[in-house]
PDB file of N, CA and C in Angstrom:
ATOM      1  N   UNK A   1    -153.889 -21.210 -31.414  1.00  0.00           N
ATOM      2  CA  UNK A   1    -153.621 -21.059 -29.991  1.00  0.00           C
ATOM      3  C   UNK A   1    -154.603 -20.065 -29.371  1.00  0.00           C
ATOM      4  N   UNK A   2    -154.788 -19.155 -30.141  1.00  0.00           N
ATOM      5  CA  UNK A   2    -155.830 -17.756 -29.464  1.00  0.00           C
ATOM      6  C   UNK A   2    -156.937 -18.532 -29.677  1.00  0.00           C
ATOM      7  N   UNK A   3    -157.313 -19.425 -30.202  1.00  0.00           N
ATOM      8  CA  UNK A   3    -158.926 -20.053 -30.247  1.00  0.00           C
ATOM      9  C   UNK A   3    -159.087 -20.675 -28.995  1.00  0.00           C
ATOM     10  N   UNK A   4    -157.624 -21.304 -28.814  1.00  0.00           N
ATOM     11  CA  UNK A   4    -157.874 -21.835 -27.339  1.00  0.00           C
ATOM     12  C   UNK A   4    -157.645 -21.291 -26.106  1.00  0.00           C
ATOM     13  N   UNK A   5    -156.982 -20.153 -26.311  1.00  0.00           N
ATOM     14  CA  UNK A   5    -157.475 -19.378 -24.995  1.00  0.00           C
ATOM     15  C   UNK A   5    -158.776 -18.964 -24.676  1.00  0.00           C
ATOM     16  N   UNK A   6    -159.555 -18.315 -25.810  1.00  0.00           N
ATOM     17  CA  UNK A   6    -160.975 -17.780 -25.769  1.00  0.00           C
ATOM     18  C   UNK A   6    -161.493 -18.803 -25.568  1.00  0.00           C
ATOM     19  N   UNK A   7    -161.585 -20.253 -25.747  1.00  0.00           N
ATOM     20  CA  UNK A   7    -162.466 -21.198 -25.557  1.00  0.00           C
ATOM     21  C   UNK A   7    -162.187 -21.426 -24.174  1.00  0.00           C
ATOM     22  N   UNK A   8    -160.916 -21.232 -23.585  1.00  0.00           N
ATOM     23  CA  UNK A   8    -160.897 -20.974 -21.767  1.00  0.00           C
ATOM     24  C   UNK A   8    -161.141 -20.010 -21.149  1.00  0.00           C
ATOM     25  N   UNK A   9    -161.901 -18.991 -21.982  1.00  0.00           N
ATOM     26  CA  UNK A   9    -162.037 -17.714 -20.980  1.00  0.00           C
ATOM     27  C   UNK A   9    -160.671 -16.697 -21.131  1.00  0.00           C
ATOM     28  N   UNK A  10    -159.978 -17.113 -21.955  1.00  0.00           N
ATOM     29  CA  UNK A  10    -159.294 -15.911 -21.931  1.00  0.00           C
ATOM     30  C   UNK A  10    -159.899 -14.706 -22.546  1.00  0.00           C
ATOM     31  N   UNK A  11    -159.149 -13.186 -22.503  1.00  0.00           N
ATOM     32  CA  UNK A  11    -160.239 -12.515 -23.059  1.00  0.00           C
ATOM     33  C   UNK A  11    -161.557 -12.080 -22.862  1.00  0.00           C
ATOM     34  N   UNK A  12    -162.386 -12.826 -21.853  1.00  0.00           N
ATOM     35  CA  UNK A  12    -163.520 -12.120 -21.181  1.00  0.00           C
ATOM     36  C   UNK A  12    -163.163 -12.069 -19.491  1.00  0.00           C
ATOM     37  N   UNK A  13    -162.661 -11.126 -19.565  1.00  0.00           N
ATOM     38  CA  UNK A  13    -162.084 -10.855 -18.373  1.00  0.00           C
ATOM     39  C   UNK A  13    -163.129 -10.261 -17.770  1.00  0.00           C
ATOM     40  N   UNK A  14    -163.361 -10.506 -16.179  1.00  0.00           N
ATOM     41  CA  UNK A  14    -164.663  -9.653 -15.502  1.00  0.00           C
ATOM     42  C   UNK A  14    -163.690  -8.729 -14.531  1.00  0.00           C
ATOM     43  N   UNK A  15    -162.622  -9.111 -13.993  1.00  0.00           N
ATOM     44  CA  UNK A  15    -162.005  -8.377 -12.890  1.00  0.00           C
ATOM     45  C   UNK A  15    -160.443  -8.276 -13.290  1.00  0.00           C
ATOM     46  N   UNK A  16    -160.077  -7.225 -12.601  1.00  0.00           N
ATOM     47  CA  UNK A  16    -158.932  -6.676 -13.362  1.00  0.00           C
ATOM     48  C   UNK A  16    -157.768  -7.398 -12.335  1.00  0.00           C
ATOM     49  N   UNK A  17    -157.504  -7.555 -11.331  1.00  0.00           N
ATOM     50  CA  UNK A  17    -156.664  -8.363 -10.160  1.00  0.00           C
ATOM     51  C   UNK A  17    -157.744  -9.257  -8.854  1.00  0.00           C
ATOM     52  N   UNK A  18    -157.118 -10.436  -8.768  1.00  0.00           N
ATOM     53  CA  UNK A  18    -157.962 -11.894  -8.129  1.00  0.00           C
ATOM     54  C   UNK A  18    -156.260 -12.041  -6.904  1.00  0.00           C
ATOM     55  N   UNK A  19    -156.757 -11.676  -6.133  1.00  0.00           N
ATOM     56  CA  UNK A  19    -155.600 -12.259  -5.476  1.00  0.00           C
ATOM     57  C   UNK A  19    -156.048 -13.715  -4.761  1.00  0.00           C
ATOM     58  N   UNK A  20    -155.239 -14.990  -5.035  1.00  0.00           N
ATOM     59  CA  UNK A  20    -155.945 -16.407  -4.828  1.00  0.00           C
ATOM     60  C   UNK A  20    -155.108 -16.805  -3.249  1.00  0.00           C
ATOM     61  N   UNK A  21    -156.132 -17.071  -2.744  1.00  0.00           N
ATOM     62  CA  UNK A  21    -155.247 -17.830  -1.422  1.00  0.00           C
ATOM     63  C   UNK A  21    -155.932 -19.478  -1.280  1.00  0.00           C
ATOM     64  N   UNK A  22    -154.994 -20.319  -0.532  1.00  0.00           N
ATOM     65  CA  UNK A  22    -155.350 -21.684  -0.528  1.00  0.00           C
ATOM     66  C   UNK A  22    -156.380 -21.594   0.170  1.00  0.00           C
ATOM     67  N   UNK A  23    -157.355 -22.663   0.020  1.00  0.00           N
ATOM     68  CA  UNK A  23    -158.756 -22.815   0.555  1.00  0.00           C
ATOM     69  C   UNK A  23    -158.188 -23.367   2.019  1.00  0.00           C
ATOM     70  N   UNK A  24    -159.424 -23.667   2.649  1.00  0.00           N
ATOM     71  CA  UNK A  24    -159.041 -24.558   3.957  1.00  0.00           C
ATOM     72  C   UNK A  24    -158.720 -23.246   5.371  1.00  0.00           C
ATOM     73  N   UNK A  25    -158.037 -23.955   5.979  1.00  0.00           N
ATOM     74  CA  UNK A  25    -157.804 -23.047   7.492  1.00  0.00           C
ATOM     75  C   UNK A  25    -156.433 -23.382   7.464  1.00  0.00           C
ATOM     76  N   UNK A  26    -156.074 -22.819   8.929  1.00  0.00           N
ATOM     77  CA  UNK A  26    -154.532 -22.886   9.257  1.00  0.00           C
ATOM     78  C   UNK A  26    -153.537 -22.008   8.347  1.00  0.00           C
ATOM     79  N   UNK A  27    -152.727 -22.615   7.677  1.00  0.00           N
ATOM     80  CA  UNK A  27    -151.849 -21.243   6.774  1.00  0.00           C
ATOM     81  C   UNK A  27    -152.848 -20.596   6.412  1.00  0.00           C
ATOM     82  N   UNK A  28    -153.607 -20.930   5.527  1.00  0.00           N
ATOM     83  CA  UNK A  28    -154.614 -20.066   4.389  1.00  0.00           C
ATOM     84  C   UNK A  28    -154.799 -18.916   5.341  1.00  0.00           C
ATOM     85  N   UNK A  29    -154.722 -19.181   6.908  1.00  0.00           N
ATOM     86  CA  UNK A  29    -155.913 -17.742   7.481  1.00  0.00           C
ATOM     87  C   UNK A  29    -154.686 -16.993   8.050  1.00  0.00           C
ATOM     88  N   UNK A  30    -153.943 -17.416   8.205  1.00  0.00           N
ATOM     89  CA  UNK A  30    -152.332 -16.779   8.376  1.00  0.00           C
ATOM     90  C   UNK A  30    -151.609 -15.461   7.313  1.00  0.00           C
ATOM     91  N   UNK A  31    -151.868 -16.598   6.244  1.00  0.00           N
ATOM     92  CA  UNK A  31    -151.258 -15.567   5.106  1.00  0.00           C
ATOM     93  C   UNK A  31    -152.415 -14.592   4.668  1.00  0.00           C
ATOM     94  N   UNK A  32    -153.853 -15.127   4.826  1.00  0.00           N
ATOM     95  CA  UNK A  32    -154.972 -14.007   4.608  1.00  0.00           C
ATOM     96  C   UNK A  32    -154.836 -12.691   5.739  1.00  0.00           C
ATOM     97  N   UNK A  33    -154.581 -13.006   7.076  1.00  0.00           N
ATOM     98  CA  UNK A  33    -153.606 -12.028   7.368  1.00  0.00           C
ATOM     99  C   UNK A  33    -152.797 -11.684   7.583  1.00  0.00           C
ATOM    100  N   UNK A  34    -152.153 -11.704   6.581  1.00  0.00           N
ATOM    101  CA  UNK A  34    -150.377 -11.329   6.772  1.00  0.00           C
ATOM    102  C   UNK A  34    -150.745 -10.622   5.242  1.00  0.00           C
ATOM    103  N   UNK A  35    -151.933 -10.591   4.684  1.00  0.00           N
ATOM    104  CA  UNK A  35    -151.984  -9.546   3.526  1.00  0.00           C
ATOM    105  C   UNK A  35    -152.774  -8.864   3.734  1.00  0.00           C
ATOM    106  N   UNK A  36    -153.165  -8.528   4.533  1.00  0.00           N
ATOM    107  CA  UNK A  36    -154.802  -7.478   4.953  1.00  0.00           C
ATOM    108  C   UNK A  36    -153.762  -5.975   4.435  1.00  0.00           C
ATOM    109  N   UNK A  37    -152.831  -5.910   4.635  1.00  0.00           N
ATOM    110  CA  UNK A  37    -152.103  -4.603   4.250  1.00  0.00           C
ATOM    111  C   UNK A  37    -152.102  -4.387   2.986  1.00  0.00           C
ATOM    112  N   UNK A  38    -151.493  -5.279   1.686  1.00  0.00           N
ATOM    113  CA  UNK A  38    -151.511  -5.258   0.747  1.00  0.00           C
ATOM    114  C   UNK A  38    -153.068  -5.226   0.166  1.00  0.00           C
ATOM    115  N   UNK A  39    -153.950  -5.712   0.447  1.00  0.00           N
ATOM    116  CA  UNK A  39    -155.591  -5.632   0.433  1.00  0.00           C
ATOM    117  C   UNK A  39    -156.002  -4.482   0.200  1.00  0.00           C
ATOM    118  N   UNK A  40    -155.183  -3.732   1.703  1.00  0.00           N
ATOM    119  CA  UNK A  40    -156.338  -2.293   1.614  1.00  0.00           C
ATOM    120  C   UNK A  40    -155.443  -1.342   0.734  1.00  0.00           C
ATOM    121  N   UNK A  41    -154.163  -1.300   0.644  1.00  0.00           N
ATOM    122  CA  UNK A  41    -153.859  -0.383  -0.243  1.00  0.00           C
ATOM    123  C   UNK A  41    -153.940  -1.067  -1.797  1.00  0.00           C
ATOM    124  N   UNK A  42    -153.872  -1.628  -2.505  1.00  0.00           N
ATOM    125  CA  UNK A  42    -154.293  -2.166  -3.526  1.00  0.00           C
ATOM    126  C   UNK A  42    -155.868  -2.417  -4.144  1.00  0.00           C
ATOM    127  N   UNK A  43    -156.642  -3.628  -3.189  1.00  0.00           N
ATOM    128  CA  UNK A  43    -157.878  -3.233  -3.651  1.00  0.00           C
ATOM    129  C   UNK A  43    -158.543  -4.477  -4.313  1.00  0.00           C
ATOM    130  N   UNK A  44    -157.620  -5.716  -4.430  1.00  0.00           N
ATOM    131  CA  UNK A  44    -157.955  -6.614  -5.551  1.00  0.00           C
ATOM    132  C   UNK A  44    -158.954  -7.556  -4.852  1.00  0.00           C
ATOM    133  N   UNK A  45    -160.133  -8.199  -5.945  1.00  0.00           N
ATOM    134  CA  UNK A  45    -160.858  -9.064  -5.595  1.00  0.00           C
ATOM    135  C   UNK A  45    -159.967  -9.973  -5.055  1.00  0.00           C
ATOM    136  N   UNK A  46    -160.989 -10.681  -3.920  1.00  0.00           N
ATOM    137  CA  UNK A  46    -160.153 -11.746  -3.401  1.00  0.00           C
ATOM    138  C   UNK A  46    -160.968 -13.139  -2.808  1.00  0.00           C
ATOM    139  N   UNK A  47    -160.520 -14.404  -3.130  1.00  0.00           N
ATOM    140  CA  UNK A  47    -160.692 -15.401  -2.772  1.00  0.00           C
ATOM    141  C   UNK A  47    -160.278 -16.340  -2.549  1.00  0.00           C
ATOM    142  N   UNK A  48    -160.414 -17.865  -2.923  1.00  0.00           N
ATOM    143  CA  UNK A  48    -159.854 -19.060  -2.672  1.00  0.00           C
ATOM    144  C   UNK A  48    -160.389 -20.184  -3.841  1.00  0.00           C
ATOM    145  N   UNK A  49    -160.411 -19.447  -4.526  1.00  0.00           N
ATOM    146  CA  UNK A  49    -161.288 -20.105  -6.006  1.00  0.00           C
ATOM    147  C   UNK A  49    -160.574 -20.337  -7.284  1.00  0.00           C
ATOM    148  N   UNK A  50    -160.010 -20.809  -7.791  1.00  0.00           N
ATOM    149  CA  UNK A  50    -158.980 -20.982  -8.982  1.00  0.00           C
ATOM    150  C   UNK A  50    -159.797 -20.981 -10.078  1.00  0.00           C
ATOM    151  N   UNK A  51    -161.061 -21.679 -10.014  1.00  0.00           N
ATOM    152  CA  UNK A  51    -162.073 -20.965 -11.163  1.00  0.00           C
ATOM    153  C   UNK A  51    -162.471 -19.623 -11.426  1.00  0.00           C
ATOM    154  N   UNK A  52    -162.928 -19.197  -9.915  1.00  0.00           N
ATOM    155  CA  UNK A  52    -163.191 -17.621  -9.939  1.00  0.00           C
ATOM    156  C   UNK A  52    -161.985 -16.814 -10.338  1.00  0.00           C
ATOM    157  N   UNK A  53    -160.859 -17.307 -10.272  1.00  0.00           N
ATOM    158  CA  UNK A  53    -159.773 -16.060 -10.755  1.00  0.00           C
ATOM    159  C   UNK A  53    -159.673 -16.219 -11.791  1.00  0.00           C
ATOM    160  N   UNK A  54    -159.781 -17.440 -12.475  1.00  0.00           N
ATOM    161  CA  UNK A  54    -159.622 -17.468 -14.266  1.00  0.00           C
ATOM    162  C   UNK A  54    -160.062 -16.415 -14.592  1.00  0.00           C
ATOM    163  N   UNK A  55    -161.435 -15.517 -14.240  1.00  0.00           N
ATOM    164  CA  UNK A  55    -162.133 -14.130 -14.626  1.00  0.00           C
ATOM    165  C   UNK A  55    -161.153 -13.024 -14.402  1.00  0.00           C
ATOM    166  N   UNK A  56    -159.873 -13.348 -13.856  1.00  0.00           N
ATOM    167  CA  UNK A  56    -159.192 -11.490 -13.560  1.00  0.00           C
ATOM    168  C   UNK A  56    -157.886 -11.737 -14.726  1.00  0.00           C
ATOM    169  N   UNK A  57    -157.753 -10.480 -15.236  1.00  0.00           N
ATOM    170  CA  UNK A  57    -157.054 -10.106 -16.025  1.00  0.00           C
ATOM    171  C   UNK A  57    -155.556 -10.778 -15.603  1.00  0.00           C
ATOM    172  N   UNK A  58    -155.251 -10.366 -14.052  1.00  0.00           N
ATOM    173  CA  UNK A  58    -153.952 -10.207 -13.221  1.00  0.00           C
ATOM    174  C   UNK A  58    -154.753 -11.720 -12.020  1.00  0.00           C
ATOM    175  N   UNK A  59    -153.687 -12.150 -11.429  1.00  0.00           N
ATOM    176  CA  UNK A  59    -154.031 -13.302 -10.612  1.00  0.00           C
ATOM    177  C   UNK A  59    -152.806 -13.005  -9.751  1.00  0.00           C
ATOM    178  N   UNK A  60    -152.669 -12.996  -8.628  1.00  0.00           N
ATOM    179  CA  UNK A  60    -151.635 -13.251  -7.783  1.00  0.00           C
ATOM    180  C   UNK A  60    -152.113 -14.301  -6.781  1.00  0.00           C
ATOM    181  N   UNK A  61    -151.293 -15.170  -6.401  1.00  0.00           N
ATOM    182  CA  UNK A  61    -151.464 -16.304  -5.888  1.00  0.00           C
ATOM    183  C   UNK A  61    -150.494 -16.365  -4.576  1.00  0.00           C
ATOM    184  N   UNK A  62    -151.212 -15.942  -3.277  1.00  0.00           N
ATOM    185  CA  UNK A  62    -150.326 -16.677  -2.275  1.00  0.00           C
ATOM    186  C   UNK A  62    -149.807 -17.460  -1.804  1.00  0.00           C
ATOM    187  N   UNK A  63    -148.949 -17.586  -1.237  1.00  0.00           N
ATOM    188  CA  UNK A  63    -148.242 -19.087  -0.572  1.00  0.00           C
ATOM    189  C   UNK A  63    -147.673 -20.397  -1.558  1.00  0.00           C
ATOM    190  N   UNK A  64    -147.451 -20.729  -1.319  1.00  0.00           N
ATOM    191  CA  UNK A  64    -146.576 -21.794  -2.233  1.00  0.00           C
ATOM    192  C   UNK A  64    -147.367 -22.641  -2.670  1.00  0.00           C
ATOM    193  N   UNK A  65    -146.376 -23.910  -3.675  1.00  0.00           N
ATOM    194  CA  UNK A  65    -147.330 -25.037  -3.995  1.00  0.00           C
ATOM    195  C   UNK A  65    -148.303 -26.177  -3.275  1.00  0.00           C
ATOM    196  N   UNK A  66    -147.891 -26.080  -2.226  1.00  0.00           N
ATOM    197  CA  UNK A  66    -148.593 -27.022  -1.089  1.00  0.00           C
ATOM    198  C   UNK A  66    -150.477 -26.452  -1.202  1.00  0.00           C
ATOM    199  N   UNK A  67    -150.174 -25.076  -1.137  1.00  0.00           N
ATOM    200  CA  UNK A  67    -151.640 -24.549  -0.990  1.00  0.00           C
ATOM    201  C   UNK A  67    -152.218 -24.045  -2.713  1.00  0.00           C
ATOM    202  N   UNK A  68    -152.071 -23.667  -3.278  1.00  0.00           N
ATOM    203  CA  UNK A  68    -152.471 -24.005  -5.106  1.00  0.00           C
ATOM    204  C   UNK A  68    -150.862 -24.456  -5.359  1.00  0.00           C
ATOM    205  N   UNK A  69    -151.531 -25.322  -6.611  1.00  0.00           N
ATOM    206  CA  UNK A  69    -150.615 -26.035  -7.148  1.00  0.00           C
ATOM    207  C   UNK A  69    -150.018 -25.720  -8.072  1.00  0.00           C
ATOM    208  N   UNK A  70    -148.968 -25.745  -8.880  1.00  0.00           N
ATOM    209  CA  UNK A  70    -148.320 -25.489 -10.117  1.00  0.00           C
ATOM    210  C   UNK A  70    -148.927 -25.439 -11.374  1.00  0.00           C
ATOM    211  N   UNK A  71    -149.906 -26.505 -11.272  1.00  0.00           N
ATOM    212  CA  UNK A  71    -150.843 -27.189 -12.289  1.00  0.00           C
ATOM    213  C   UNK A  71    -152.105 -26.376 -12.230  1.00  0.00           C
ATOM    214  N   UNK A  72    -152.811 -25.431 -11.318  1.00  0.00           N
ATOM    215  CA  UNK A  72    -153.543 -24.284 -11.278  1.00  0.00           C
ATOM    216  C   UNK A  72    -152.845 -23.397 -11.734  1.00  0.00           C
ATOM    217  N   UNK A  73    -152.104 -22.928 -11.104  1.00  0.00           N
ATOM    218  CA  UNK A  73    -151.100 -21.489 -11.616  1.00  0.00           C
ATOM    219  C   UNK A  73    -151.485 -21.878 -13.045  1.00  0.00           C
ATOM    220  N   UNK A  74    -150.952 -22.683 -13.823  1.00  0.00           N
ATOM    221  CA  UNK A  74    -150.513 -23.379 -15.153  1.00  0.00           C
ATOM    222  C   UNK A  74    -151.829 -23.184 -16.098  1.00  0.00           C
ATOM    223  N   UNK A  75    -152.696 -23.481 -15.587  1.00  0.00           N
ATOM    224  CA  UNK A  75    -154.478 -23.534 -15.986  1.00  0.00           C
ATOM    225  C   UNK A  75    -155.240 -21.816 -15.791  1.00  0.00           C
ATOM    226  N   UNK A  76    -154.540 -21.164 -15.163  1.00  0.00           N
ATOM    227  CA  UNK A  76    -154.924 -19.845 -14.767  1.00  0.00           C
ATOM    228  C   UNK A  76    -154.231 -19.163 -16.096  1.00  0.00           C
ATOM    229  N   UNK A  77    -153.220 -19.705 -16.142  1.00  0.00           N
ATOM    230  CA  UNK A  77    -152.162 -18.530 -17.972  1.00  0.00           C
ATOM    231  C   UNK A  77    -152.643 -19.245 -19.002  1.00  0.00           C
ATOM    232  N   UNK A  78    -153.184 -20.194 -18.901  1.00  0.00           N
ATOM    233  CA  UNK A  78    -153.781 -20.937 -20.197  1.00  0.00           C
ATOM    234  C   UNK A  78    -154.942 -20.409 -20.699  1.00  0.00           C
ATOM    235  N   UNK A  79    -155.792 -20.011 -19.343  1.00  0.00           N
ATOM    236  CA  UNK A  79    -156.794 -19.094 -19.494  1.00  0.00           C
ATOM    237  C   UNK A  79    -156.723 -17.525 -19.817  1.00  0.00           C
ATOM    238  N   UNK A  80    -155.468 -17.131 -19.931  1.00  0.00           N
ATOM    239  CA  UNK A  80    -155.250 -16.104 -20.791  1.00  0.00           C
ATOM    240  C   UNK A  80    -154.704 -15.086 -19.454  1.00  0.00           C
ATOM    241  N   UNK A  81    -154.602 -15.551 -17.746  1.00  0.00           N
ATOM    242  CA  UNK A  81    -154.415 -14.594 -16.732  1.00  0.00           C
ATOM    243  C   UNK A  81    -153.001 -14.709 -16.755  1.00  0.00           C
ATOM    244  N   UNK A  82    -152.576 -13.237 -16.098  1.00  0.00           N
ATOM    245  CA  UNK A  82    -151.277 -13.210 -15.978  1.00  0.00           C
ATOM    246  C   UNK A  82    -150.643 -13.412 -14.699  1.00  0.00           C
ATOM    247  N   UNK A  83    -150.436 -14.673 -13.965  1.00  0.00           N
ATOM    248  CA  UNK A  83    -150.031 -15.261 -13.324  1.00  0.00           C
ATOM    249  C   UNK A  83    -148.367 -14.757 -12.110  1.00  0.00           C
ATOM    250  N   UNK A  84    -149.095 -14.190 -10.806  1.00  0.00           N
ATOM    251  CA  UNK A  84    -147.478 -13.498 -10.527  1.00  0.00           C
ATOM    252  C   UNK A  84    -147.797 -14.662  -8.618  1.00  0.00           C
ATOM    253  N   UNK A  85    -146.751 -15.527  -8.232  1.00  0.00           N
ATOM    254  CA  UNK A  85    -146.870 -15.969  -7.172  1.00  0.00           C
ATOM    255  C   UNK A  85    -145.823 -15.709  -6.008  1.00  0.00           C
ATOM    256  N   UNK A  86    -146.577 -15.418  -4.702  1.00  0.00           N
ATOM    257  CA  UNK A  86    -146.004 -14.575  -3.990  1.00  0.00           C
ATOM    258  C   UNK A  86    -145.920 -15.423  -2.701  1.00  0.00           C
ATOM    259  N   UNK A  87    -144.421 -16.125  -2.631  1.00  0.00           N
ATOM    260  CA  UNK A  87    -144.448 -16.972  -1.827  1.00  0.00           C
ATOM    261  C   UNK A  87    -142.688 -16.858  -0.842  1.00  0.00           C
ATOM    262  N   UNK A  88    -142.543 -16.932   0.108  1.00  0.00           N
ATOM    263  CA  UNK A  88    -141.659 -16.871   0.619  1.00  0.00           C
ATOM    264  C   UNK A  88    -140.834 -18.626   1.526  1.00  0.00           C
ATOM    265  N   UNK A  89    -140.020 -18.626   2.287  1.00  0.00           N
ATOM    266  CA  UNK A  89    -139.791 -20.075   2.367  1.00  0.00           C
ATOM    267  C   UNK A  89    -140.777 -20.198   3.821  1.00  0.00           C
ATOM    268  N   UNK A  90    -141.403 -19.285   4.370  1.00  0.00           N
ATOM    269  CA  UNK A  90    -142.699 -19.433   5.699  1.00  0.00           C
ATOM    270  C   UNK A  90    -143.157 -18.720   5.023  1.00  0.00           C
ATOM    271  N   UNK A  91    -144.654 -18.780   6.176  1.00  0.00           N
ATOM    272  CA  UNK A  91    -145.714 -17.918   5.719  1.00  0.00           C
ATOM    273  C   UNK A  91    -145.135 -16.338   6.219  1.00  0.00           C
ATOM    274  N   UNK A  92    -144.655 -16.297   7.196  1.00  0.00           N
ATOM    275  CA  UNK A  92    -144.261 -15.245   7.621  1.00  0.00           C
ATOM    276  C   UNK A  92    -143.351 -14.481   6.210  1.00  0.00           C
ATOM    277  N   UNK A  93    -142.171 -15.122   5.862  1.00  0.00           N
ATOM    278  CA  UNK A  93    -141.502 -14.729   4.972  1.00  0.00           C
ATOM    279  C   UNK A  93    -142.685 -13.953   3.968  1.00  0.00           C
ATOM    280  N   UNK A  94    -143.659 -15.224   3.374  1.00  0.00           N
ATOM    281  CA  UNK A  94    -144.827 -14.155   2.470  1.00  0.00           C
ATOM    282  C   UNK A  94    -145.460 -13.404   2.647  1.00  0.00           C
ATOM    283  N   UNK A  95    -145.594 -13.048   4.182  1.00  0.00           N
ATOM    284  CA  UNK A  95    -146.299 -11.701   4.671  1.00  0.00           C
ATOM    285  C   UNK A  95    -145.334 -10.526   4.813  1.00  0.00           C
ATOM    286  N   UNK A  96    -143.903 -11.171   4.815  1.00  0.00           N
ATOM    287  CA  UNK A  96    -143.022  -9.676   4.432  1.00  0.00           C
ATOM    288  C   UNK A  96    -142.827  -9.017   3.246  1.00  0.00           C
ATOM    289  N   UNK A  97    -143.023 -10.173   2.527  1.00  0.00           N
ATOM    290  CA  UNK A  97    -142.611 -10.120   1.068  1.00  0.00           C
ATOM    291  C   UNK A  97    -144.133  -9.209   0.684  1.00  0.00           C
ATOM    292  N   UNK A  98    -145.233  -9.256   0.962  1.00  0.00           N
ATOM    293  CA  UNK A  98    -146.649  -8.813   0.593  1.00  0.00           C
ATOM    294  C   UNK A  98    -146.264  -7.111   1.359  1.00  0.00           C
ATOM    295  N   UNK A  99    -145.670  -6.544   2.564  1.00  0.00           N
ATOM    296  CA  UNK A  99    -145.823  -5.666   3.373  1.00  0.00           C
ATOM    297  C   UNK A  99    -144.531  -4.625   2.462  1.00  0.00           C
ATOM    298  N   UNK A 100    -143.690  -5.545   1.837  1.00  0.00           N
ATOM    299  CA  UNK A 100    -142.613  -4.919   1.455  1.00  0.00           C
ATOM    300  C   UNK A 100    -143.250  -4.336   0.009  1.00  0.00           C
ATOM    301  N   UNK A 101    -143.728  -5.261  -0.953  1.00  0.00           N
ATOM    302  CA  UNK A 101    -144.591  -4.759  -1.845  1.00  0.00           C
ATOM    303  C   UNK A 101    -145.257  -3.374  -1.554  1.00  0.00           C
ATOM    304  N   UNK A 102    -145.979  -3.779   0.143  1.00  0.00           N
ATOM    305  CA  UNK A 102    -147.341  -2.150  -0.256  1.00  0.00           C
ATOM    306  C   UNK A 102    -146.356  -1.067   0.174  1.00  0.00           C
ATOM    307  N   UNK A 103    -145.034  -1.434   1.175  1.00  0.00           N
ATOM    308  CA  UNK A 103    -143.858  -0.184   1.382  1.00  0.00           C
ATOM    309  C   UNK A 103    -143.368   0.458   0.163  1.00  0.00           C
ATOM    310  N   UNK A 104    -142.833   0.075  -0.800  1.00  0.00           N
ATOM    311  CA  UNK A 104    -142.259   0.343  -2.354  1.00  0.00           C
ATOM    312  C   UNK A 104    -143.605   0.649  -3.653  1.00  0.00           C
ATOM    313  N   UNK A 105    -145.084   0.169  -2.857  1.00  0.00           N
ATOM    314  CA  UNK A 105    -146.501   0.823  -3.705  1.00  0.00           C
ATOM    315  C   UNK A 105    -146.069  -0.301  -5.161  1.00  0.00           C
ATOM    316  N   UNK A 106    -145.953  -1.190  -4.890  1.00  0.00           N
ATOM    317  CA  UNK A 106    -145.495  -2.103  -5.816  1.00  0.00           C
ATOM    318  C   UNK A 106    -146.963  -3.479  -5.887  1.00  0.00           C
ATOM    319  N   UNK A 107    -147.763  -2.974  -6.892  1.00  0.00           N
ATOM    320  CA  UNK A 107    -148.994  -4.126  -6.442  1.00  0.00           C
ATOM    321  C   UNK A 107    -148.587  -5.048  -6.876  1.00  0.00           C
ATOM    322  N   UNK A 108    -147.679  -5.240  -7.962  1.00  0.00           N
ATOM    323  CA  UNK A 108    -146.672  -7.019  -8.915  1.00  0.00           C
ATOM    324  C   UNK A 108    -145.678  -6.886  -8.448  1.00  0.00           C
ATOM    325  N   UNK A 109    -144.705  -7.781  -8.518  1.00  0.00           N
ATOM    326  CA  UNK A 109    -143.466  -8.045  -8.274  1.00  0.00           C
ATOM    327  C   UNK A 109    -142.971  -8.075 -10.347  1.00  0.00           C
ATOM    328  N   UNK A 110    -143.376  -8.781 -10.796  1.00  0.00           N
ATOM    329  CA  UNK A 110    -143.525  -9.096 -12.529  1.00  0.00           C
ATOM    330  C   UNK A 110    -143.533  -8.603 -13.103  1.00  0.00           C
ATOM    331  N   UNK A 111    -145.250  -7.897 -12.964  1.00  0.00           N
ATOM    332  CA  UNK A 111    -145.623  -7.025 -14.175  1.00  0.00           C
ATOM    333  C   UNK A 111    -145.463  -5.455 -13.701  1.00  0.00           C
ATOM    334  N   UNK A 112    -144.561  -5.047 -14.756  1.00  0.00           N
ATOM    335  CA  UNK A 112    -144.691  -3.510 -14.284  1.00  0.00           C
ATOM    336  C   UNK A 112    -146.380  -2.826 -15.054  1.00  0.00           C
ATOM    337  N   UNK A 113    -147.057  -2.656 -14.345  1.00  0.00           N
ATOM    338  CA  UNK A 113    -148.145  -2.113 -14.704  1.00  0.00           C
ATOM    339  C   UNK A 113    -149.010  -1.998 -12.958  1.00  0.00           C
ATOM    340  N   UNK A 114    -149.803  -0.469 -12.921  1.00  0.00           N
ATOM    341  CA  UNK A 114    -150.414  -0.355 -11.625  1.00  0.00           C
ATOM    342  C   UNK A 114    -151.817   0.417 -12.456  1.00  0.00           C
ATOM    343  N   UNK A 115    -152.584  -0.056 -11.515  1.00  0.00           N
ATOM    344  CA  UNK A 115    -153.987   0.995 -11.917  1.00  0.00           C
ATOM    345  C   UNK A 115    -155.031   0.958 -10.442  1.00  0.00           C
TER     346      UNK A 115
END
């Protein structure tokens, strides 16, 4: 099993947290700001790339399945990342849920670990 994580990149980790948002416009630029808070106090690389996050240790993934899919999430822990998704039933809901995080200094909901 560990052969096949390293053969996906697990283990050469380049970045330590990838926070992933859905590509495209409309929600995607909604929930990109409705986390600009969690951004600046945290710090994590950020994009819209499900390849590029395979490289972070930590992956948090905004917004629900409509915008990455289950089957990414799924391909992101296979690759050895530790997978935490931060989605509420609106986008709004996930921008409280992200604001409530940086109120409590909570960068996971999951993993207890901060750096």
């Amino acid at each position: 099993e560990r052969i096949g994580q390293i053969q996906q990149g697990a283990g050469l980790k380049t970045m330590r947290h990838y926070m992933l948002f859905p590509p495209g416009d409309g929600a995607a630029g909604e929930l990109f700001a409705d986390a600009l808070g969690y951004m600046a106090r945290f710090r994590p690389t950020v994009g819209f790339s499900v390849e590029e996050a395979r490289g972070a240790e930590y992956v948090t993934i905004v917004g629900g399945e409509a915008g990455i899919s289950a089957v990414s999430a799924t391909l992101l822990a296979d690759a050895g990342c530790k997978v935490e998704r931060i989605a509420g039933r609106t986008d709004g809901e996930t921008g409280r849920l992200l604001a409530e995080m940086v109120r409590v200094g909570r960068r996971f909901r999951d993993h207890d670990v901060d750096f």
